[in-house]
C-alpha atoms as a PDB file:
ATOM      1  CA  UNK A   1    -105.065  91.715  16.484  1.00  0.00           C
ATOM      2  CA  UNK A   2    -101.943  92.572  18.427  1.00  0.00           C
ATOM      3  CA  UNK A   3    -100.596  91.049  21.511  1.00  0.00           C
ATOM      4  CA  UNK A   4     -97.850  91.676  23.968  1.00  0.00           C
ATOM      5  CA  UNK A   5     -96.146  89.789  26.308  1.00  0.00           C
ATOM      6  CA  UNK A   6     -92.623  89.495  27.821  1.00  0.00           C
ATOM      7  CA  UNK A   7     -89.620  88.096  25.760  1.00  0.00           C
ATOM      8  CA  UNK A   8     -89.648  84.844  27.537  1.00  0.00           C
ATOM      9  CA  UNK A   9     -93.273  84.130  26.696  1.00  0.00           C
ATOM     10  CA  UNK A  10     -93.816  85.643  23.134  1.00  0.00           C
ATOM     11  CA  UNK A  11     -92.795  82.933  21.676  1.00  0.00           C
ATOM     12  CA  UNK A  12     -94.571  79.922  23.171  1.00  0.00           C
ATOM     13  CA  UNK A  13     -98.166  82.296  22.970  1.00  0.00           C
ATOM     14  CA  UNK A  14     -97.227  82.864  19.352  1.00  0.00           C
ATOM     15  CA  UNK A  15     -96.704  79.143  18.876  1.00  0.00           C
ATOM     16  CA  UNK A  16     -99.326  77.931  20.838  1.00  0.00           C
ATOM     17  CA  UNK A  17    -101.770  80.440  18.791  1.00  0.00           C
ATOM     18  CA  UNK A  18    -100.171  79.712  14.951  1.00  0.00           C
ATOM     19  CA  UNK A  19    -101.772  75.641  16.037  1.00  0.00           C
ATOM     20  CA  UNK A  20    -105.254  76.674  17.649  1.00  0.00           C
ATOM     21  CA  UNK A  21    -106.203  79.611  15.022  1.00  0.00           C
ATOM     22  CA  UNK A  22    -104.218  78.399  11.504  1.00  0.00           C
ATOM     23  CA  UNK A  23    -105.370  81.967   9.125  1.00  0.00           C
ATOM     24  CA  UNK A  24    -105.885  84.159  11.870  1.00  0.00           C
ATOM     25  CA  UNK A  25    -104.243  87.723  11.354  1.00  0.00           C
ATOM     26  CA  UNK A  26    -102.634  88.542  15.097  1.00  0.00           C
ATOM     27  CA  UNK A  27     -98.452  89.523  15.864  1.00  0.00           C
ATOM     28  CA  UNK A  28     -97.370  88.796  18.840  1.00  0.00           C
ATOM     29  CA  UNK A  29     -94.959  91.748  20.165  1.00  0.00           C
ATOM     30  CA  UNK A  30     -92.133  90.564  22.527  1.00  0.00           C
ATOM     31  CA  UNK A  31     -91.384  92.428  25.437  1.00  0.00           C
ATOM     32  CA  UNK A  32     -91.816  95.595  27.646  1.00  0.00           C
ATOM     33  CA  UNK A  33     -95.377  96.737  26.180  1.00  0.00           C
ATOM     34  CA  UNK A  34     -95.061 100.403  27.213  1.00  0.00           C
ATOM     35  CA  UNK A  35     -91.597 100.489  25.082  1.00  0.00           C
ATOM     36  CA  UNK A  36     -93.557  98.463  22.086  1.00  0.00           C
ATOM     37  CA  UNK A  37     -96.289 100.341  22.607  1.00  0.00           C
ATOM     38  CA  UNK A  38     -95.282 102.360  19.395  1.00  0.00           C
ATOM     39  CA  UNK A  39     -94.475  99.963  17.401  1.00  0.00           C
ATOM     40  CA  UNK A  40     -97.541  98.157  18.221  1.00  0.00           C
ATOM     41  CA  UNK A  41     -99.879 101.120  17.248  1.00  0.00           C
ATOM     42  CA  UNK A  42     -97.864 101.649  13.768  1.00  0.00           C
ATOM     43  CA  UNK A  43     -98.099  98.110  12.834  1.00  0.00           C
ATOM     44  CA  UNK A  44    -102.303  98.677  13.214  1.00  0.00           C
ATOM     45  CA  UNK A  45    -102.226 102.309  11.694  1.00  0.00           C
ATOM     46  CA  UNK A  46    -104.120 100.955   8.555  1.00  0.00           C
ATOM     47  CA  UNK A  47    -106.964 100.299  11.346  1.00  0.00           C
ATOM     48  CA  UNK A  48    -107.712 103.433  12.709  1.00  0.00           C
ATOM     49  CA  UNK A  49    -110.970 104.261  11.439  1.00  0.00           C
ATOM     50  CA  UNK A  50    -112.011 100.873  12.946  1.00  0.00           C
ATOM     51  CA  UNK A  51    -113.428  99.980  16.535  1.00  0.00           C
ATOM     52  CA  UNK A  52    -110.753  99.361  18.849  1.00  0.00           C
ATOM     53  CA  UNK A  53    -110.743  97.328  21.952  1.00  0.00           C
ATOM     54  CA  UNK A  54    -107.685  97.646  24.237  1.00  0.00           C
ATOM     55  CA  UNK A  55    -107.271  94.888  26.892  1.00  0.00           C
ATOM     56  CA  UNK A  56    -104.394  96.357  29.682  1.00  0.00           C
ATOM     57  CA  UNK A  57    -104.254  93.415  31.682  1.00  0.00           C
ATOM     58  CA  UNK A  58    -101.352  93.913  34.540  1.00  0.00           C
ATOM     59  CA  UNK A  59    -100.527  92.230  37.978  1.00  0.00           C
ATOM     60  CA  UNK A  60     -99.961  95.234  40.136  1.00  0.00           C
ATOM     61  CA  UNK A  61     -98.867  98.492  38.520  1.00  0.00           C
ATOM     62  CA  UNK A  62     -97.361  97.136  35.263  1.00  0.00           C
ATOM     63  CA  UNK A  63     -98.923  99.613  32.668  1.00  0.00           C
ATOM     64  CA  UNK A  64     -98.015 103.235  32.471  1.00  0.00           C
ATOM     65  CA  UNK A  65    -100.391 106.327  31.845  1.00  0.00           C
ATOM     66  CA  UNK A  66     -98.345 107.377  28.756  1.00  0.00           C
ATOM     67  CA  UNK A  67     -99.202 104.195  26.970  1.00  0.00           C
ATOM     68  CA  UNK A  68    -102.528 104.412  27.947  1.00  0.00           C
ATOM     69  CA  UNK A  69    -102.629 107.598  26.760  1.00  0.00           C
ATOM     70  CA  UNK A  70    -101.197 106.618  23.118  1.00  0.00           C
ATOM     71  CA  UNK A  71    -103.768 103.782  22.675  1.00  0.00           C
ATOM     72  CA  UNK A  72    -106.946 106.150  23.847  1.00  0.00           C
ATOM     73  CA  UNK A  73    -105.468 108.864  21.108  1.00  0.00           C
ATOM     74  CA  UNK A  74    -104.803 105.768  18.409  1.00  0.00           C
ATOM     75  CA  UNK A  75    -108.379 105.692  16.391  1.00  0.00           C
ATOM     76  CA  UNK A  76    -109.327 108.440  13.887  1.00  0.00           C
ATOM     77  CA  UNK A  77    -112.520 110.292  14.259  1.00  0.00           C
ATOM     78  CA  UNK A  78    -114.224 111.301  17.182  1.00  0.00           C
ATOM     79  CA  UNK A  79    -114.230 108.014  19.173  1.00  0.00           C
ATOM     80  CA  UNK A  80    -111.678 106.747  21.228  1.00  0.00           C
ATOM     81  CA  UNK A  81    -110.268 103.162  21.564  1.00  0.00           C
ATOM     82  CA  UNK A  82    -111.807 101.384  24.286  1.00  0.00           C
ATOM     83  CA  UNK A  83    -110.100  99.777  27.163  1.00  0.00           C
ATOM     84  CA  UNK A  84    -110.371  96.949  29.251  1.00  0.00           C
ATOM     85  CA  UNK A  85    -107.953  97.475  32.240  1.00  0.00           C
ATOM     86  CA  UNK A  86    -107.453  94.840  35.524  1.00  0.00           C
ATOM     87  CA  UNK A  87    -107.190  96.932  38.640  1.00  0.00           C
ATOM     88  CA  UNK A  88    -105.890  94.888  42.038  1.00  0.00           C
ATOM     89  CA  UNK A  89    -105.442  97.550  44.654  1.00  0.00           C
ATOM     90  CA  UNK A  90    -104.220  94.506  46.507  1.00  0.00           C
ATOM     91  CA  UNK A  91    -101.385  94.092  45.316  1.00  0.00           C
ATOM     92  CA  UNK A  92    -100.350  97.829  44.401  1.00  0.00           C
ATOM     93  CA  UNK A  93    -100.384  98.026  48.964  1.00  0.00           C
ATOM     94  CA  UNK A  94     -98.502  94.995  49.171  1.00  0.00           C
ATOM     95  CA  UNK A  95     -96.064  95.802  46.799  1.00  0.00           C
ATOM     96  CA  UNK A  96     -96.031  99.456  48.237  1.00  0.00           C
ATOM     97  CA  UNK A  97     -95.722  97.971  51.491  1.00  0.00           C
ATOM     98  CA  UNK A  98     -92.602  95.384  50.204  1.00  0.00           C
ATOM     99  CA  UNK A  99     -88.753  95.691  50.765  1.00  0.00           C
ATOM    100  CA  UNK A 100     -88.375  97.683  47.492  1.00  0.00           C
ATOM    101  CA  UNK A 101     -91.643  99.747  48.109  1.00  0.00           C
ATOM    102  CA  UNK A 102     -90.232 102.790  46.587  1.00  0.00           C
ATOM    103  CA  UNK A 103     -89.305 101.498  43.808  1.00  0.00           C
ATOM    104  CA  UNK A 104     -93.145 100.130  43.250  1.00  0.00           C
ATOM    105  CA  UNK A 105     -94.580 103.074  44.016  1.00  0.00           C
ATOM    106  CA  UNK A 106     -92.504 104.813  41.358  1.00  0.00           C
ATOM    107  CA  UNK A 107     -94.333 102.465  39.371  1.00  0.00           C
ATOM    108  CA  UNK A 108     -98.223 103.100  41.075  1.00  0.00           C
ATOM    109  CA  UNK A 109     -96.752 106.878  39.735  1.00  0.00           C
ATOM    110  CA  UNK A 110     -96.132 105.493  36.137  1.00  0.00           C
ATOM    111  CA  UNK A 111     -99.833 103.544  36.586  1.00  0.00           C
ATOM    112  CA  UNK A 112    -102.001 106.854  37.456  1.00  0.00           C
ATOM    113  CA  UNK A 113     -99.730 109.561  35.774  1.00  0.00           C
ATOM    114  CA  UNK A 114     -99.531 111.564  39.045  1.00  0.00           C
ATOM    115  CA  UNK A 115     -99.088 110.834  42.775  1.00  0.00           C
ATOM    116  CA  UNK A 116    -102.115 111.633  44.013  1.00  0.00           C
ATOM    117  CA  UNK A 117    -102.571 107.895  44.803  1.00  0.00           C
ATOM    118  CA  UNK A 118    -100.215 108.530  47.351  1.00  0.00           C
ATOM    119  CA  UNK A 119    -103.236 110.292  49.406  1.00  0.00           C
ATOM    120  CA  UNK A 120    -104.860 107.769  49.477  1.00  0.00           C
ATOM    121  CA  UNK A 121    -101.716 105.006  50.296  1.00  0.00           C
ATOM    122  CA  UNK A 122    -101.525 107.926  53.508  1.00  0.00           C
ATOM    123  CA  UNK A 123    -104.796 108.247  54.497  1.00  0.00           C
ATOM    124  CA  UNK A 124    -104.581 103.954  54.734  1.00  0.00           C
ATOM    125  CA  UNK A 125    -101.793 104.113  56.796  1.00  0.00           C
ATOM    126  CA  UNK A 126    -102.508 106.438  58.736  1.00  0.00           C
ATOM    127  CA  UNK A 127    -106.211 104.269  59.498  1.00  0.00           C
ATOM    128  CA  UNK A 128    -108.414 107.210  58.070  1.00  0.00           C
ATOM    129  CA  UNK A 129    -109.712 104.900  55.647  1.00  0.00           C
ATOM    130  CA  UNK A 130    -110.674 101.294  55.987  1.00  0.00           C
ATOM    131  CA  UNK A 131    -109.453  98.265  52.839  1.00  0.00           C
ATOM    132  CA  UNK A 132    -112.072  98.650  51.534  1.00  0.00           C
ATOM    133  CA  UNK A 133    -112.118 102.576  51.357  1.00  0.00           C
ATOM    134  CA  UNK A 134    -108.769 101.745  49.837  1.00  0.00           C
ATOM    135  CA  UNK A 135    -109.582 100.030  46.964  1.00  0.00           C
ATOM    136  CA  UNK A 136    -112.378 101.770  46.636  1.00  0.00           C
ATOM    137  CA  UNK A 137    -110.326 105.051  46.188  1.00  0.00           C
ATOM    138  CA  UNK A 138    -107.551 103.652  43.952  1.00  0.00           C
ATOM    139  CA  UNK A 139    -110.230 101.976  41.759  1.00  0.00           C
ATOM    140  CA  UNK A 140    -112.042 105.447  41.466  1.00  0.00           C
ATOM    141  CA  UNK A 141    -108.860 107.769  41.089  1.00  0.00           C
ATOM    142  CA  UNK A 142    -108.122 105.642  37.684  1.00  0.00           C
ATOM    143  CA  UNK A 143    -111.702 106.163  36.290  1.00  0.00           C
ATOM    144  CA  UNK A 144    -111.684 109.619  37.255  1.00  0.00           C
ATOM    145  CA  UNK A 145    -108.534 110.416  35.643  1.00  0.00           C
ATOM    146  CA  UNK A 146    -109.550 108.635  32.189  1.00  0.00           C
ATOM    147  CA  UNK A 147    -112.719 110.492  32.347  1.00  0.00           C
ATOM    148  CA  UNK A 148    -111.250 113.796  33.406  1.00  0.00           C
ATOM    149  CA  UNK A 149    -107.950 113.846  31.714  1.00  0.00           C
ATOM    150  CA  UNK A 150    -108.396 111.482  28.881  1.00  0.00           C
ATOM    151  CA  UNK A 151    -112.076 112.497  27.895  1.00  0.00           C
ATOM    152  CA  UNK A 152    -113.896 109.183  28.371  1.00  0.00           C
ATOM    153  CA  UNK A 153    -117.472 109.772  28.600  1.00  0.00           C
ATOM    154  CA  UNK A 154    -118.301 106.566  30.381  1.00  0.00           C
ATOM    155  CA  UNK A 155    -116.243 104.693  32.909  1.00  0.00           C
ATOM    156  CA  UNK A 156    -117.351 101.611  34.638  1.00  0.00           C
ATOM    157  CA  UNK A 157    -116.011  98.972  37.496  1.00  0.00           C
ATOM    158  CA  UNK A 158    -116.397  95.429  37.675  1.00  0.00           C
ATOM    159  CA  UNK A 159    -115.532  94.039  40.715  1.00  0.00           C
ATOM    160  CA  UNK A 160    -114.327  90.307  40.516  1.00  0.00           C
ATOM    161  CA  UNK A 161    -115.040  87.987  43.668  1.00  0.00           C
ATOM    162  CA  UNK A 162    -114.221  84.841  45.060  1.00  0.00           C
ATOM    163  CA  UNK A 163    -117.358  82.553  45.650  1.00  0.00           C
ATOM    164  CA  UNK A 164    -116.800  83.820  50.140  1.00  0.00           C
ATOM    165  CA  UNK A 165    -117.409  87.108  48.263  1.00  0.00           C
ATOM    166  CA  UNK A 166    -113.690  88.234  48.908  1.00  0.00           C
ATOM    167  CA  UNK A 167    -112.425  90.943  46.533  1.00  0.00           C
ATOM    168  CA  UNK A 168    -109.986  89.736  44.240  1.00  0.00           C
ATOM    169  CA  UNK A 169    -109.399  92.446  41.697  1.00  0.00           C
ATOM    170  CA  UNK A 170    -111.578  94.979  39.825  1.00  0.00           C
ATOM    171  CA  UNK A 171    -112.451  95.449  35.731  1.00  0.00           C
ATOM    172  CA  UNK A 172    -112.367  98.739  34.906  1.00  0.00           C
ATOM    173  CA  UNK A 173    -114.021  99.572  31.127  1.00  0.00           C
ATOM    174  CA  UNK A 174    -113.532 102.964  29.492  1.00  0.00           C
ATOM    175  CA  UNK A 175    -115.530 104.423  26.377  1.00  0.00           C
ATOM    176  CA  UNK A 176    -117.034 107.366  24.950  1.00  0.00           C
ATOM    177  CA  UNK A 177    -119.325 105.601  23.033  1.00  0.00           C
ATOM    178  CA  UNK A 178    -123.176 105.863  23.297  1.00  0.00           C
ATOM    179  CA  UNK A 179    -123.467 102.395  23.256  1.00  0.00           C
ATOM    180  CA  UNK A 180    -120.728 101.698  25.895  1.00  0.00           C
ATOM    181  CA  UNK A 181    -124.057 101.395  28.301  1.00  0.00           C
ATOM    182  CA  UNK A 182    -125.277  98.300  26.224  1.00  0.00           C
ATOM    183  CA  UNK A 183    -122.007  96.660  26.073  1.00  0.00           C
ATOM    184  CA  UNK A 184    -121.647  96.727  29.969  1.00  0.00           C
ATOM    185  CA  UNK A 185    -124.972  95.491  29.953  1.00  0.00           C
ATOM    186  CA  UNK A 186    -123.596  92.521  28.014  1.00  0.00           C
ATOM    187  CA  UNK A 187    -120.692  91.792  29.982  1.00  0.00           C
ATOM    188  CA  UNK A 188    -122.480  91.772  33.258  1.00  0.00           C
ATOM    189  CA  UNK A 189    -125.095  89.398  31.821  1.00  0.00           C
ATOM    190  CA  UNK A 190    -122.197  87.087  30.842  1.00  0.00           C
ATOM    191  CA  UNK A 191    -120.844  87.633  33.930  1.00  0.00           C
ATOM    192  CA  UNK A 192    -124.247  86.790  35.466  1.00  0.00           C
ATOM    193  CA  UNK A 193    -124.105  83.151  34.341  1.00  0.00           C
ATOM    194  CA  UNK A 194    -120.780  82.928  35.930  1.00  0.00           C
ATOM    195  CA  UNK A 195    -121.152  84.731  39.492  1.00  0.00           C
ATOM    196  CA  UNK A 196    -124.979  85.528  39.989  1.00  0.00           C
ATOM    197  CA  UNK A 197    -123.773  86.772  43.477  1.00  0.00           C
ATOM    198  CA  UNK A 198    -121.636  90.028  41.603  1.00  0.00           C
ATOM    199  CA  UNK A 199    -124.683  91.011  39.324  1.00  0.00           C
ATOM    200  CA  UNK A 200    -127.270  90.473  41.873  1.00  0.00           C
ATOM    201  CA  UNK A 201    -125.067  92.946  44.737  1.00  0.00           C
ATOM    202  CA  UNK A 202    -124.220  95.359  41.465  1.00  0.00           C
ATOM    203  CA  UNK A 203    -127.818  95.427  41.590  1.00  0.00           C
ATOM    204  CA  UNK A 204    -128.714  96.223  45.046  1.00  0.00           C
ATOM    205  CA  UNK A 205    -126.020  99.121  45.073  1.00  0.00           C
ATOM    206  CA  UNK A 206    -127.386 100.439  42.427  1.00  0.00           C
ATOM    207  CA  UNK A 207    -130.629 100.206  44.001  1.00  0.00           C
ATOM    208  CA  UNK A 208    -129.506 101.757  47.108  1.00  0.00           C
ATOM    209  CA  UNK A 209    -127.757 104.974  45.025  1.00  0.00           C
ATOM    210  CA  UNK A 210    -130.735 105.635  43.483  1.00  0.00           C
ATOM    211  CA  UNK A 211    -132.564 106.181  46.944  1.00  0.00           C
ATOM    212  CA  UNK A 212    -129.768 108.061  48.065  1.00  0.00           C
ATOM    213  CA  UNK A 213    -129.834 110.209  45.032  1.00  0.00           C
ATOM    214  CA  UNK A 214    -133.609 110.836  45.436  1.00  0.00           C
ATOM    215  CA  UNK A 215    -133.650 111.326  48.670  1.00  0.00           C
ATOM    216  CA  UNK A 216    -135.186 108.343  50.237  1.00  0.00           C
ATOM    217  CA  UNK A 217    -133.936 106.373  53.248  1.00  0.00           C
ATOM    218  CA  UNK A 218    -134.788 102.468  53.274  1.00  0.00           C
ATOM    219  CA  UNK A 219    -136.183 101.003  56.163  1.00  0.00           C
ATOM    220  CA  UNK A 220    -134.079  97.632  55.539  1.00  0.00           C
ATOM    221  CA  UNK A 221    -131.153  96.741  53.012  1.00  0.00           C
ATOM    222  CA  UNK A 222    -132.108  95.313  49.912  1.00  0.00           C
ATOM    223  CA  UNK A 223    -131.803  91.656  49.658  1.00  0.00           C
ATOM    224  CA  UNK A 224    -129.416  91.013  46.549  1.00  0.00           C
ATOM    225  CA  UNK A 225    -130.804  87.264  46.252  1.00  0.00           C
ATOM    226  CA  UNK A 226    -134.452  88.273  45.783  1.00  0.00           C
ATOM    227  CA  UNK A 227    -133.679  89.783  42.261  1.00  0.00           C
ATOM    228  CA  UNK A 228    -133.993  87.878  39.239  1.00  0.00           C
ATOM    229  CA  UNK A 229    -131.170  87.532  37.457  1.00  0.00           C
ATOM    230  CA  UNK A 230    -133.104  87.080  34.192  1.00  0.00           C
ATOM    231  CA  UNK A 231    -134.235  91.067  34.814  1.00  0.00           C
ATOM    232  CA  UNK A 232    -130.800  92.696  35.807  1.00  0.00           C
ATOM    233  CA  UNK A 233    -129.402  95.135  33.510  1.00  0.00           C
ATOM    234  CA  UNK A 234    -126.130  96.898  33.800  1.00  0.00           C
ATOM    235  CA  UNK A 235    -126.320 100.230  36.693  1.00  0.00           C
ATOM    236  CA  UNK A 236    -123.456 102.768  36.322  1.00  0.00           C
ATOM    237  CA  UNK A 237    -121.933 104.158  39.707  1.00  0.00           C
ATOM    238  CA  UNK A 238    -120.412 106.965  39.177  1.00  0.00           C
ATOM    239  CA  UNK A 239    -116.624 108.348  40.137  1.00  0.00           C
ATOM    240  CA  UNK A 240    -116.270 110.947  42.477  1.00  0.00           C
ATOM    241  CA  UNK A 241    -113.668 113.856  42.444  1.00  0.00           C
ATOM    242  CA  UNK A 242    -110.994 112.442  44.958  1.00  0.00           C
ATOM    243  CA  UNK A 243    -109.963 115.908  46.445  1.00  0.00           C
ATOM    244  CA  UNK A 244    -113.631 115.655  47.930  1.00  0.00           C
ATOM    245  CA  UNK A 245    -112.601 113.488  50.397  1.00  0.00           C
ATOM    246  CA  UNK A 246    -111.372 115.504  53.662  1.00  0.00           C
ATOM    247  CA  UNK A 247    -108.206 113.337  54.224  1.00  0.00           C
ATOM    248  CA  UNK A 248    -107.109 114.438  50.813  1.00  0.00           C
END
């Protein structure tokens, strides 16, 4: 196990973990993790032919394509590492919309490897699209991207929720294993025990695509609380191609 975290921390987490998990094998890196990135990925070379789980976990737009990029290329064989990545589309448009907003959407640039967030930032500005639309969009542009550019097979969002059902920030999980269905399946139950409110709506969109997909029109919206939680399962949405939308 390797972890990274900022000079100023490394040390009390590596502490901190030496007393909780005496005998476990981790290395804490210090600092910048898209500079360590390398270093990180040599240290675990001996590992490649194993399963490999990659949490990115960022405020706003702290991760950079290229490192994501290194870690999905790190495992031997056919499979790629999997990754675990926290999206907040929040912040990215109030940092955007900050006194150094350049300078943090140079950084959105780093995040997605291109600019073509930037459409989207517009098309918000502008009032083409609503918040919602917004996060929406930036959430889908990074799952398209790893699907389309870096070859995932599966992509999936989890959107996280305060109990008033206000968005905080989304989950977004990458694989291109067959059994990346059953592991989402596993993580929304757990999540189920947690927030029955996120499963249960994941649920009733899902429901909803499917009608859309098949061509039927409900005569009411599905009611999210009348499904037992005991019976939900984990329903993909799919991404979309961005340049569909007309604003784009």
């Amino acid at each position: 196990m390797a972890l990274c975290e900022v000079p100023k921390k490394a040390a009390i987490l590596e502490s901190d973990l030496r007393q909780r998990f005496p005998g476990r094998a981790f290395k804490v890196h210090p600092g910048d993790c898209n500079q360590t990135i390398d270093q990180v990925l040599a240290d675990l070379a001996p590992w490649r032919w194993a399963p490999t789980f990659v949490f990115a976990d960022q405020q706003g737009a702290e991760i950079h394509w290229g490192t994501l990029v290194k870690v999905a290329a790190f495992r031997t064989g056919k499979r790629k590492a999997e990754l675990w990545i926290l999206m907040s589309p929040a912040m990215m448009a109030k940092g955007v919309a900050g006194t150094n907003g350049e300078a943090f959407a140079a950084r959105v640039d780093a995040l997605y490897g291109s600019t073509g967030w930037r459409r989207i930032q517009s098309a918000r500005d502008q009032g083409l699209i609503t918040a919602e639309d917004y996060r929406d969009e930036m959430v889908n542009l990074l799952r398209w991207r790893l699907e389309q550019v870096l070859g995932y097979g599966i992509t999936a969002r989890v959107p996280m929720r305060m109990p008033t059902g206000v968005p905080i920030y989304d989950m977004v999980f990458a694989t291109d294993h067959p059994v990346g269905g059953k592991i989402m399946t596993y993580l929304y139950r757990r999540a189920a025990e947690r927030e029955p409110e996120m499963i249960q709506e994941a649920k009733a969109r899902a429901m909803r695509q499917r009608d859309e997909k098949a061509g039927r029109q409900a005569m009411f919206e599905p009611d999210p609380s009348s499904i037992p939680i005991e019976s939900l399962t984990w329903e993909p949405s799919p991404s979309w191609d961005p340049s569909s939308r007309p604003w784009w």
